[in-house]
Protein backbone atom coordinates (compact mmCIF):
# COMPACT_ATOMS: atom_id res chain seq x y z
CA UNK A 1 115.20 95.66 59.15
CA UNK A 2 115.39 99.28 59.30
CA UNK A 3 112.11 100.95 59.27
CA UNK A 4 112.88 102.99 55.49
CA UNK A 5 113.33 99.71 53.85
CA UNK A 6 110.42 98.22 55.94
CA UNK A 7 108.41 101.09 54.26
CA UNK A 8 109.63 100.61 50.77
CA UNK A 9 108.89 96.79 51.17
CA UNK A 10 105.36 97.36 51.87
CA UNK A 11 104.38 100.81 49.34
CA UNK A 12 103.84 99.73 45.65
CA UNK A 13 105.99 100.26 42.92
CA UNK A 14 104.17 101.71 41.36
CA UNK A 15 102.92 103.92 43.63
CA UNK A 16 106.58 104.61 44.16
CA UNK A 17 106.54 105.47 40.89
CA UNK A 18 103.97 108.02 41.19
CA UNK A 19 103.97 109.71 44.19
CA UNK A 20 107.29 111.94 42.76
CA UNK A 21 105.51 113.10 39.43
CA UNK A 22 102.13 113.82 41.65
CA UNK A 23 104.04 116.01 44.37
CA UNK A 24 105.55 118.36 41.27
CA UNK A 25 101.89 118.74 39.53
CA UNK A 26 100.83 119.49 43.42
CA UNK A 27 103.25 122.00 43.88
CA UNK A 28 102.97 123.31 40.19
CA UNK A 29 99.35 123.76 40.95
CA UNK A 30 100.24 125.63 43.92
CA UNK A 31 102.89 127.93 43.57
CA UNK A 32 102.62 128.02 39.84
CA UNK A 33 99.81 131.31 40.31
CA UNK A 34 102.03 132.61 42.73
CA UNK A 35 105.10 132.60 40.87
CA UNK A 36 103.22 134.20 38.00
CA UNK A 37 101.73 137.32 40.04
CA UNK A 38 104.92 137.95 41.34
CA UNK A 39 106.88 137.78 38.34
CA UNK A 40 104.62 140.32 36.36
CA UNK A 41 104.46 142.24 39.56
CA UNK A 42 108.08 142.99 39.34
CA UNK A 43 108.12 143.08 35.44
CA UNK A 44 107.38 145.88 33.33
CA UNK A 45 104.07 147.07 32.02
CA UNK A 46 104.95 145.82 28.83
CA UNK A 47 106.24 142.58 29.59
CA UNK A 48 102.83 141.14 31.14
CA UNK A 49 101.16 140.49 28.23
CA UNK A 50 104.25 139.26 26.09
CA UNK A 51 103.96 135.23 24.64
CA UNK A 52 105.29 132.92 25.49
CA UNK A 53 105.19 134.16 29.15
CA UNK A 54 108.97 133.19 30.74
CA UNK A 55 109.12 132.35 34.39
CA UNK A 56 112.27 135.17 34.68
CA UNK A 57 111.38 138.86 33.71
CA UNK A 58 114.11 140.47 31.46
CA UNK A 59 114.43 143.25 34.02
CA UNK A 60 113.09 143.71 37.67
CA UNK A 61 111.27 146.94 38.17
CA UNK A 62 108.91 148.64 40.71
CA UNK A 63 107.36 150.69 38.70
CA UNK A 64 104.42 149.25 39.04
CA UNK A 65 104.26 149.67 43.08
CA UNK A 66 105.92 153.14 42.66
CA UNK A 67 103.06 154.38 40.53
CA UNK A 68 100.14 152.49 42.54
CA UNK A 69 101.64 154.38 45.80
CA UNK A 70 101.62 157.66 44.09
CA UNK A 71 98.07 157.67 41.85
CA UNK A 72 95.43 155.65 44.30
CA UNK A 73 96.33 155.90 48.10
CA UNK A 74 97.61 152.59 48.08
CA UNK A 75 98.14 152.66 52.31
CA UNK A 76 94.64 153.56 52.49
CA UNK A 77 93.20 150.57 50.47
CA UNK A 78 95.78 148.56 52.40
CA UNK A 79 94.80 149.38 55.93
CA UNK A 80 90.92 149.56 55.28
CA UNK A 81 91.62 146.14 54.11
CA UNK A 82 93.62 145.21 57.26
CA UNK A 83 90.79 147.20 59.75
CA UNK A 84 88.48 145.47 58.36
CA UNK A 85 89.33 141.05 57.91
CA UNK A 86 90.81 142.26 61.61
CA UNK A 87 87.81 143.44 63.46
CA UNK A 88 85.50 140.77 61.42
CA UNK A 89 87.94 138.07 62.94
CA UNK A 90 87.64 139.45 66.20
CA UNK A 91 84.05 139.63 66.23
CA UNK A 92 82.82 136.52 64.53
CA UNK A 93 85.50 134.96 67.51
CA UNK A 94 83.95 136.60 70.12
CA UNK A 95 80.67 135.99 68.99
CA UNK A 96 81.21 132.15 67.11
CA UNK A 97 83.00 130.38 70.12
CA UNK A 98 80.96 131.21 72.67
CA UNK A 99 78.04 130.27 70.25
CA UNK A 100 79.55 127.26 69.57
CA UNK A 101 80.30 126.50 73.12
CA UNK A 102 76.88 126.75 74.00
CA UNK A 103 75.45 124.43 71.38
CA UNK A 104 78.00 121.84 72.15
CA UNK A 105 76.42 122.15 75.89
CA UNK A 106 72.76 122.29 75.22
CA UNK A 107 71.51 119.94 72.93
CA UNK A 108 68.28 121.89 71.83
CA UNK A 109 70.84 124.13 70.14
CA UNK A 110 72.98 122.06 68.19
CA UNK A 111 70.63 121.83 65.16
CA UNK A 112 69.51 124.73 65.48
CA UNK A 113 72.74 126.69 65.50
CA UNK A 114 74.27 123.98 62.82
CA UNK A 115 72.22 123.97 60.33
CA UNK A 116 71.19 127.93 60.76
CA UNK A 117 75.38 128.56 60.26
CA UNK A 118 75.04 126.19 56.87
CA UNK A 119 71.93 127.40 55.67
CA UNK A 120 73.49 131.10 56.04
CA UNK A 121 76.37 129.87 53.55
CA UNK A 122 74.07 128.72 51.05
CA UNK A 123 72.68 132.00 49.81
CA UNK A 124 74.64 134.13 47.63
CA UNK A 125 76.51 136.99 48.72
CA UNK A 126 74.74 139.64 46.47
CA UNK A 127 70.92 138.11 47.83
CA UNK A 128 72.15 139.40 51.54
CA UNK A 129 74.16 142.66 49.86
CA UNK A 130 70.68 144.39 47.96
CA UNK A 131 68.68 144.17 51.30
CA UNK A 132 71.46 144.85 53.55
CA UNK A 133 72.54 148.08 51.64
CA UNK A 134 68.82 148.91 52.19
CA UNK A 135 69.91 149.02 56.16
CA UNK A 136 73.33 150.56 56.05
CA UNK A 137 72.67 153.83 53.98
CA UNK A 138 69.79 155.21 56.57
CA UNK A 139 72.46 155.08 59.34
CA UNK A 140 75.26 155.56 57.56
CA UNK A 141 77.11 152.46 57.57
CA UNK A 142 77.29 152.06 53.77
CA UNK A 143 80.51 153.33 52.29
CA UNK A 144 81.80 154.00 55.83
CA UNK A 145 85.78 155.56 55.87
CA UNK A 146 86.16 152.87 58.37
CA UNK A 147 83.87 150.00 56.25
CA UNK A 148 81.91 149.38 59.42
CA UNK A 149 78.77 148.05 56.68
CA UNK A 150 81.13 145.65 54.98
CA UNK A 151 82.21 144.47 58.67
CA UNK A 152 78.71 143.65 59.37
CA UNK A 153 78.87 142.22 55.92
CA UNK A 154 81.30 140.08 56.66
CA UNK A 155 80.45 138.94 59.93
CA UNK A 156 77.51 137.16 57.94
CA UNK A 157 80.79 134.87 56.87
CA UNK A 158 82.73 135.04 59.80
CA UNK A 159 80.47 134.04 62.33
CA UNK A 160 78.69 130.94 60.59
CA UNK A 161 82.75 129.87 60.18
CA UNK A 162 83.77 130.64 63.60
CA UNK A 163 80.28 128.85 65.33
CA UNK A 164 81.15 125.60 62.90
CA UNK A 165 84.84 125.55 64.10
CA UNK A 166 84.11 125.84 67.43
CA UNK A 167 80.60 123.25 67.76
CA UNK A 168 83.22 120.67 66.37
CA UNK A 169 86.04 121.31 68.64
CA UNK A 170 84.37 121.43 72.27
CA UNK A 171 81.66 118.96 71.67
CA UNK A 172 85.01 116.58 71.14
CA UNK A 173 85.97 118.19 74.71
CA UNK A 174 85.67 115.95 78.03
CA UNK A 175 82.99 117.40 79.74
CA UNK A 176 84.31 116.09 83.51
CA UNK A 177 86.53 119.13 83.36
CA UNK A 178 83.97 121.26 83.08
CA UNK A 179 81.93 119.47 85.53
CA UNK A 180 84.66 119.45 87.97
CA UNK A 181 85.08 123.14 87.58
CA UNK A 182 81.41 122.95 88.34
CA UNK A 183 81.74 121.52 91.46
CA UNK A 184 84.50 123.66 92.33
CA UNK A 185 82.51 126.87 92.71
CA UNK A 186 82.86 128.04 88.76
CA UNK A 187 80.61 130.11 87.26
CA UNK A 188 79.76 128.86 83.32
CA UNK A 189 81.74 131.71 82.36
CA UNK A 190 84.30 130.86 83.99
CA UNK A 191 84.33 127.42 82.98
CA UNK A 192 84.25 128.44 79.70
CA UNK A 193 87.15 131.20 79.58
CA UNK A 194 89.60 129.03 82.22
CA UNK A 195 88.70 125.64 80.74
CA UNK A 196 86.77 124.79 77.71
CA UNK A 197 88.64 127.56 75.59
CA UNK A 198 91.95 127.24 76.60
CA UNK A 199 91.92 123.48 75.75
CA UNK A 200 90.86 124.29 71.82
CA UNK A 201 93.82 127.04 71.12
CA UNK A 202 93.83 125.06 68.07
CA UNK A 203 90.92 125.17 66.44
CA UNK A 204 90.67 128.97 67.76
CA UNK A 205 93.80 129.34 65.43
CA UNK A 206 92.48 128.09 62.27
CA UNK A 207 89.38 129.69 63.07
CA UNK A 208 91.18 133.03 62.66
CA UNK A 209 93.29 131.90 59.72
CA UNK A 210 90.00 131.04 57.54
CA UNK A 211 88.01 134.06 58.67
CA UNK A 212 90.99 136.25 58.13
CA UNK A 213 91.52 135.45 54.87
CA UNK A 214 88.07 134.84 53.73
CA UNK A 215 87.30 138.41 54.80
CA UNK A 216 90.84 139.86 53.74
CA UNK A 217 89.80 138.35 50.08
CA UNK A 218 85.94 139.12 50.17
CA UNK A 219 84.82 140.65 46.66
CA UNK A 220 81.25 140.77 46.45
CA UNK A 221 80.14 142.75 49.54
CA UNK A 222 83.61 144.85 49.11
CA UNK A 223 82.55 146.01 45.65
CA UNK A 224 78.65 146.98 46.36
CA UNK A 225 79.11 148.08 49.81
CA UNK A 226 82.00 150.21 49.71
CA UNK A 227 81.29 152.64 46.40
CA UNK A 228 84.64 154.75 46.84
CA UNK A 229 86.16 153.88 49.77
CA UNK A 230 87.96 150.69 47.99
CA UNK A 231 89.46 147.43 49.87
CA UNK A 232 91.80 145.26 47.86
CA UNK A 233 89.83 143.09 46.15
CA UNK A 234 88.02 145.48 44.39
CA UNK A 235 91.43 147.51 43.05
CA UNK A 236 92.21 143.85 41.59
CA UNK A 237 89.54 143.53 39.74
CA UNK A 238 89.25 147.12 38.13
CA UNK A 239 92.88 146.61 37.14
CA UNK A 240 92.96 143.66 35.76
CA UNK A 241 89.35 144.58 33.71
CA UNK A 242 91.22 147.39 32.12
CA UNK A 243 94.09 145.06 31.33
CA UNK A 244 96.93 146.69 33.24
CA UNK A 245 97.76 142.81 34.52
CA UNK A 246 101.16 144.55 35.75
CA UNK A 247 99.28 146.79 38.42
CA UNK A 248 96.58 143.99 39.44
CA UNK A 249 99.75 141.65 39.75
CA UNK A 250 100.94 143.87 42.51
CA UNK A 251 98.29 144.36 43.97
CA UNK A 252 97.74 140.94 44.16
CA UNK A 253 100.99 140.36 45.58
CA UNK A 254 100.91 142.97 48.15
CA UNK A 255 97.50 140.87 49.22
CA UNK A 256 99.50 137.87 50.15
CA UNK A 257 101.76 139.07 51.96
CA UNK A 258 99.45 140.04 55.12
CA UNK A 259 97.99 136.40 54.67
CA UNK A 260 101.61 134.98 54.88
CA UNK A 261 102.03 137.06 57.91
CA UNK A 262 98.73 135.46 59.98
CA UNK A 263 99.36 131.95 58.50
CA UNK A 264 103.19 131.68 59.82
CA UNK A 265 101.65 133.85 63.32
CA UNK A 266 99.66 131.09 64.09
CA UNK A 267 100.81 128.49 62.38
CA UNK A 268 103.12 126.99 66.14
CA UNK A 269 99.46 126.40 67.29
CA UNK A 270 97.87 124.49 64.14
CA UNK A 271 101.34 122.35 64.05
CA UNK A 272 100.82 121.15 67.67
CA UNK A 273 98.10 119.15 66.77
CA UNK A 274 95.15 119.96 68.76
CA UNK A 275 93.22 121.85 66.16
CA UNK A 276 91.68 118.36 65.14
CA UNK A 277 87.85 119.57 65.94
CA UNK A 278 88.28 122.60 63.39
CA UNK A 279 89.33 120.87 60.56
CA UNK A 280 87.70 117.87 60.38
């Protein structure tokens, strides 16, 4: 018996039945947003709030891009945006794994670490943006060109993430190879950076992916932190408050495309299987 009918013989009818209609509503659910922002991104002004809404606009147009570029500095937004979900990823990395690494090693740490990285997720953004604004503005950090305060912001976010990730993924790590290295003359360093990291490329991938984007979409800290000097986010939300949904549309859009970009950059490690410990 070949192994397709084998299948059908043991799945359900009606379960057969199903599965087709629940894959479109998944995918609906999905891509339906998507396919919204950019059709009123690349609709006119006037078309956006027209009803019923059709899935086609009557003409393509990028006006709406054209007059974004030319009134707000849209490459500014755009690469404070970029500068800053970058350098938060590379910090809360270089800061997380090692973190992570350590608790997975030493078992005084792994509540503490654990539970500290939860408990740091629990509190709403705007609790930890009053104080911290209290801190940035006497050295200057808070509306920084650069964003440095809304780094530190976000590596409030990052690094909790990142130390998670990372406890899971080398505590499912053999120690003997580390212990081997040991013996070998290695230096913990060493064992971590030629052994224990190497072997979770993985989980270091999604790791960036969620940190990436959860920084790259950040809207709390963006919008009290950074008064003038404006990520995304923020540009989306003024926009779509004053209902020009044609302009927040492509802004919008213009926000997924960078996230595309990381996703597909990484995505030859998460499909190799070996980011198991970061996503479970």
């Amino acid at each position: 018996m070949k192994r397709s009918s084998w299948h059908r013989g043991l799945t359900p009818p009606l379960f057969r039945a199903i599965t087709p209609g629940a894959l479109l509503v998944l995918a609906a659910v999905n891509l339906g947003p998507i396919g919204l922002v950019i059709r009123q991104a690349f609709s006119p002004e006037g078309e956006s709030a027209t009803w019923p809404i059709s899935l086609v606009p009557q003409s393509v147009t990028v006006e709406n891009l054209t007059l974004l570029w030319e009134t707000q500095s849209l490459g500014n937004h755009l690469f404070l945006s970029l500068w800053v979900a970058a350098l938060t990823t590379l910090i809360s990395l270089a800061l997380g794994f090692p973190a992570g690494w350590s608790a997975a090693r030493l078992g005084v740490l792994q509540k503490i670490a654990t539970r500290s990285a939860l408990l740091s997720r629990i509190l709403p953004p705007i609790t930890i943006a009053i104080p911290l604004t209290a801190m940035l503005i006497p050295v200057g950090a808070y509306n920084h060109p650069l964003g440095l305060g809304l780094v530190v912001a976000h590596l409030t976010i990052g690094i909790p993430i990142a130390i998670l990730i990372s406890f899971a993924a080398f505590r499912g790590f053999p120690r003997e190879f580390e212990e081997a290295a040991y013996v070998d003359g290695c230096s913990p360093l060493g064992v971590f950076w030629r052994i224990s990291l190497p072997s979770v490329k993985g989980s270091l991938a999604s790791a960036s992916i969620l940190v990436f984007l959860v920084s790259w979409d950040e809207f709390t800290y963006a919008l009290l932190l950074q008064l003038t000097n404006r990520t995304m986010p923020p540009l989306v939300y003024y926009y779509t408050e004053f209902g020009q949904l044609g302009a927040a549309s492509t802004l919008a859009f213009l926000m997924l495309l960078p996230a595309v970009v990381v996703i597909a950059a990484l995505q030859r490690l998460l499909v190799r299987g070996v980011l198991a410990g970061g996503i479970k």
